[in-house]
Structure formats: structure tokens, C-alpha cells
C-alpha atoms as a PDB file:
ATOM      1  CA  UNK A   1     113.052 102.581  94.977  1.00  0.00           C
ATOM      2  CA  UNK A   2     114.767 104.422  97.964  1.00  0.00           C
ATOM      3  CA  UNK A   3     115.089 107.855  99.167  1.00  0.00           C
ATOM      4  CA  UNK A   4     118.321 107.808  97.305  1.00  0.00           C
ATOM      5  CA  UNK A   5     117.407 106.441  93.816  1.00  0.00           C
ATOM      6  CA  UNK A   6     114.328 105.439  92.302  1.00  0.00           C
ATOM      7  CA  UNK A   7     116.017 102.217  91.035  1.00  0.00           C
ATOM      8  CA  UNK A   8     117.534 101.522  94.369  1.00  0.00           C
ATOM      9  CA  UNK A   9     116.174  97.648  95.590  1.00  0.00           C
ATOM     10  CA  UNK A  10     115.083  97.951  99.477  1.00  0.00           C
ATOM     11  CA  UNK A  11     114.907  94.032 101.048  1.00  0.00           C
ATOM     12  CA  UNK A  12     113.996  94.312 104.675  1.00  0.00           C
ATOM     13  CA  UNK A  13     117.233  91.590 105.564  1.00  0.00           C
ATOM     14  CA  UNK A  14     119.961  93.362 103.361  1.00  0.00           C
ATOM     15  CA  UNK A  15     122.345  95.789 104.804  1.00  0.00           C
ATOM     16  CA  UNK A  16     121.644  98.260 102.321  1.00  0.00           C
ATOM     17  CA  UNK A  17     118.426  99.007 103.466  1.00  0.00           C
ATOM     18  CA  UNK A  18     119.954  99.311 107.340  1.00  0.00           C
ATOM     19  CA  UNK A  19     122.281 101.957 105.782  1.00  0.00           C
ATOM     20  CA  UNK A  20     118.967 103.577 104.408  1.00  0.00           C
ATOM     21  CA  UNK A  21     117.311 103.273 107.614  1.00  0.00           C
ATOM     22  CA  UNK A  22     120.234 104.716 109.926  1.00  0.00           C
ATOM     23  CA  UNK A  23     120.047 108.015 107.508  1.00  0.00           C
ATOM     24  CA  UNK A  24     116.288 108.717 107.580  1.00  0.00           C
ATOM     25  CA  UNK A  25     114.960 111.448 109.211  1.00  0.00           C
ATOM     26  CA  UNK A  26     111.369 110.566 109.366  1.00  0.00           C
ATOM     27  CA  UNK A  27     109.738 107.740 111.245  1.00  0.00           C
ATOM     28  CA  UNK A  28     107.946 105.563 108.887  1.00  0.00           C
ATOM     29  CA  UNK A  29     109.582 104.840 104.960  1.00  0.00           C
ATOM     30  CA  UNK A  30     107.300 103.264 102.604  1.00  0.00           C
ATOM     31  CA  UNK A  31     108.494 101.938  99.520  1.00  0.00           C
ATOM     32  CA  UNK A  32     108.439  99.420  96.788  1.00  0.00           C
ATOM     33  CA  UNK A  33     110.376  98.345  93.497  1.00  0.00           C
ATOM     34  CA  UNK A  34     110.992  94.790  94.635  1.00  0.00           C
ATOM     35  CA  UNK A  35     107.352  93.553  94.410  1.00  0.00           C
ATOM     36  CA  UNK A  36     108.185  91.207  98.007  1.00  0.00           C
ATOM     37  CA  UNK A  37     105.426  92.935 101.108  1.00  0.00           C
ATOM     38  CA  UNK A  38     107.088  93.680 104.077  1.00  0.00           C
ATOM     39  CA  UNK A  39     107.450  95.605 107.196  1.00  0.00           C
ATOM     40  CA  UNK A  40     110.302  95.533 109.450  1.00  0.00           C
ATOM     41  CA  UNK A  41     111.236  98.274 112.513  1.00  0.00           C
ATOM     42  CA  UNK A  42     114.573  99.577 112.074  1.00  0.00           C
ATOM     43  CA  UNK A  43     115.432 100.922 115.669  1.00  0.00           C
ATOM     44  CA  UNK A  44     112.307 103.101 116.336  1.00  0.00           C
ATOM     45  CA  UNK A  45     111.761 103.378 112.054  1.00  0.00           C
ATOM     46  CA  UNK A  46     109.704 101.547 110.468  1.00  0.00           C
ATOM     47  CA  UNK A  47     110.256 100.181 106.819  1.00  0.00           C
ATOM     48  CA  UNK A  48     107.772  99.001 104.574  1.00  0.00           C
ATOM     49  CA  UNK A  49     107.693  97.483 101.554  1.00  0.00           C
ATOM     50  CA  UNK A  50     103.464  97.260  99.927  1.00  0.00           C
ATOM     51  CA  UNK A  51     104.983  95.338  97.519  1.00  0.00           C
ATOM     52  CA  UNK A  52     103.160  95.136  94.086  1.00  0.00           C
ATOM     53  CA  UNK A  53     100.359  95.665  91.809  1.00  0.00           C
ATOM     54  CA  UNK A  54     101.425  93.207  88.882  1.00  0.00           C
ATOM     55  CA  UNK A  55     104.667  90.988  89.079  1.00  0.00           C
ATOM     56  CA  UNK A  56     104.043  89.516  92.157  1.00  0.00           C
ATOM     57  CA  UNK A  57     107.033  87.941  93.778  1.00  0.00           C
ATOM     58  CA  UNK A  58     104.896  86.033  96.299  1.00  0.00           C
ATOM     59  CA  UNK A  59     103.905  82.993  94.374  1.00  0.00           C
ATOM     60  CA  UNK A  60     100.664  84.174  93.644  1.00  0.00           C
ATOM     61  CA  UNK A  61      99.588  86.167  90.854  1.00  0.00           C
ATOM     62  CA  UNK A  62      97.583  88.470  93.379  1.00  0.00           C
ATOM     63  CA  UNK A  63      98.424  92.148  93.834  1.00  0.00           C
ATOM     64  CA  UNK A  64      99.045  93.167  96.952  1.00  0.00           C
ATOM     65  CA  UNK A  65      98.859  96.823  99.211  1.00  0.00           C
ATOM     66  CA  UNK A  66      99.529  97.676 102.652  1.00  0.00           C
ATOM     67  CA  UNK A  67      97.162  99.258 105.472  1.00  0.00           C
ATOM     68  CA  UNK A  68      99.157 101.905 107.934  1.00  0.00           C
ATOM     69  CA  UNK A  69      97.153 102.855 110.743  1.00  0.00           C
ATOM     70  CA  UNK A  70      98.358 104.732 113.127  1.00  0.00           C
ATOM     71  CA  UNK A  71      96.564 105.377 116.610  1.00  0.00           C
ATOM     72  CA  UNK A  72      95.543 108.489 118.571  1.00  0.00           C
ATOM     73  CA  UNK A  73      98.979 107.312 120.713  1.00  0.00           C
ATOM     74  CA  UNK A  74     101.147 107.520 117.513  1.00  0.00           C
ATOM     75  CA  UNK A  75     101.648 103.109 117.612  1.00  0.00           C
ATOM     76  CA  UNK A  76     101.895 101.910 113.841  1.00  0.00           C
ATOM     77  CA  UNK A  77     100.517  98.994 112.984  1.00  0.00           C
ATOM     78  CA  UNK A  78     100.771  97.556 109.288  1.00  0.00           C
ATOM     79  CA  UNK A  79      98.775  94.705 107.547  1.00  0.00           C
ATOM     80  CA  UNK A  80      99.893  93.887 104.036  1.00  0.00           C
ATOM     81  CA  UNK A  81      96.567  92.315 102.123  1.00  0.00           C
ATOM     82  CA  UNK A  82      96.162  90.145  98.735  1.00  0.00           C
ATOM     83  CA  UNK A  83      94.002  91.035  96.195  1.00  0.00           C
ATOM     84  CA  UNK A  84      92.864  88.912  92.980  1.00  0.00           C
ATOM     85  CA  UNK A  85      92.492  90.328  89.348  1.00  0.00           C
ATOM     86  CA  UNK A  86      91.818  89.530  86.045  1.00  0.00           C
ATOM     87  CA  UNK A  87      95.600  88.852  85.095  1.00  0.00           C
ATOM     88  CA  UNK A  88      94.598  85.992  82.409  1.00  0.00           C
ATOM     89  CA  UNK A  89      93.519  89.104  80.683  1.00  0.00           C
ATOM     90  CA  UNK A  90      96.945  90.950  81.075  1.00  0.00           C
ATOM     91  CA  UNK A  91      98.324  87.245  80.264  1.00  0.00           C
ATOM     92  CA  UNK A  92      96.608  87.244  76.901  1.00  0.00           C
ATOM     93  CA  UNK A  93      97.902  90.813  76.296  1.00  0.00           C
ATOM     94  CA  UNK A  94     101.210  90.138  76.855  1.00  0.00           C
ATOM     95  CA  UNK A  95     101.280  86.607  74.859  1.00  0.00           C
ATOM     96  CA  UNK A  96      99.675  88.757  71.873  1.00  0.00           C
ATOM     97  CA  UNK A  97     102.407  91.593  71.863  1.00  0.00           C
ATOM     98  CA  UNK A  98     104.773  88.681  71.833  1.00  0.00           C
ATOM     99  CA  UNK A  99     106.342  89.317  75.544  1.00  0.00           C
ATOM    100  CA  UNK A 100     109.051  87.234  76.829  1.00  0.00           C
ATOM    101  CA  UNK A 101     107.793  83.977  78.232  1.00  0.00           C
ATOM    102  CA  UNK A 102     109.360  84.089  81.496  1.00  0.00           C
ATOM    103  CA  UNK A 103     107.722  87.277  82.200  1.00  0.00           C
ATOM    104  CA  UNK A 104     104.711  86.337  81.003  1.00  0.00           C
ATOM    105  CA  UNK A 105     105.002  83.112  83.323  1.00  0.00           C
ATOM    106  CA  UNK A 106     105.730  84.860  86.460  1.00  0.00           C
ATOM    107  CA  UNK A 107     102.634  87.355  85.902  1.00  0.00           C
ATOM    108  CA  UNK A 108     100.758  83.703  86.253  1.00  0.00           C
ATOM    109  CA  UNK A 109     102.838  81.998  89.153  1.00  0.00           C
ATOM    110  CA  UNK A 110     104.453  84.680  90.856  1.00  0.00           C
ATOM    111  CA  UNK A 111     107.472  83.848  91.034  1.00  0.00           C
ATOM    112  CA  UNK A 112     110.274  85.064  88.826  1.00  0.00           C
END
């Protein structure tokens, strides 16, 4: 979510998340909700998104996480990675509780 609601979408290009970036106090916001990686500076702030662990949006069905690191000089630097796991198992889960199959497609693909 956001800083003002835990079911707020962030996207790094909408002006929504500019709004949320003029108002923050601290330096660095790290969020998620929308399952898209990203990291975008905001005037001096910097925004990111990991994005997901399960429903990718990315068009794989990888998870992925982001490393912060930030030097002795206080510079940020992010890398978002990929990670592969055993979602055929998760697949055959949801396909046995009867889950929709559009959700249980985009677990597969990535894309919903």
C-alpha cells in the first residue's frame, strides 16, 4: 500500500504516487501492493516498489525482492532481483481448491 492506506496502489508514473512523494518526510519509501519492481527518485526521495512474492506482474512467474544499499556517504543504490520457485506446486493447489482460472493463469505467466 501507501503511507496513507494499506490498499492504496503506488505506480512510479502516476500522479498519485508524486502526491505521496511531495508529503513524505523521510528519504527513502518502500512499498508494494502492485506486484510491478521499481525504483524511481522523487526530487531527492526515493520510491520503491520490491514488487512481489507470488502474482507476478512481470511476465514471469518468478518472485521478485529488492537490495537497498546504502554507502558510508549516504548514496542509495537499488537492484530489484528475480527469483524462481516451485509455483506448479501452488498451481496444483489452487486448480484443486477450484480457484478462478485467470488467477490461476497469471500465477503461471505473469501477467494478469
Amino acid at each position: 500500500g501507501s503511507p496513507n492506506a494499506i490498499n492504496e496502489y503506488l505506480f512510479e508514473n502516476e500522479e498519485t504516487t508524486s502526491i505521496v512523494m511531495a508529503n513524505l518526510k523521510e528519504d527513502i519509501l518502500v512499498c508494494a501492493h502492485t506486484h510491478l519492481p521499481s525504483a524511481k527518485d522523487f526530487n531527492g526521495k526515493l520510491f520503491i516498489n520490491c514488487g512481489s512474492v507470488g502474482k507476478p506482474k512481470i511476465g514471469t512467474p518468478n518472485s521478485t525482492y529488492c537490495l537497498i544499499d546504502i554507502d558510508s556517504k549516504g548514496q542509495v543504490t537499488t537492484e530489484t532481483r528475480q527469483v524462481a520457485y516451485e509455483f506448479k506446486k501452488i498451481i496444483k493447489d489452487m486448480i484443486m481448491l477450484e480457484f478462478p482460472d485467470d488467477l490461476v493463469r497469471s500465477f503461471e505467466n505473469g501477467k494478469e
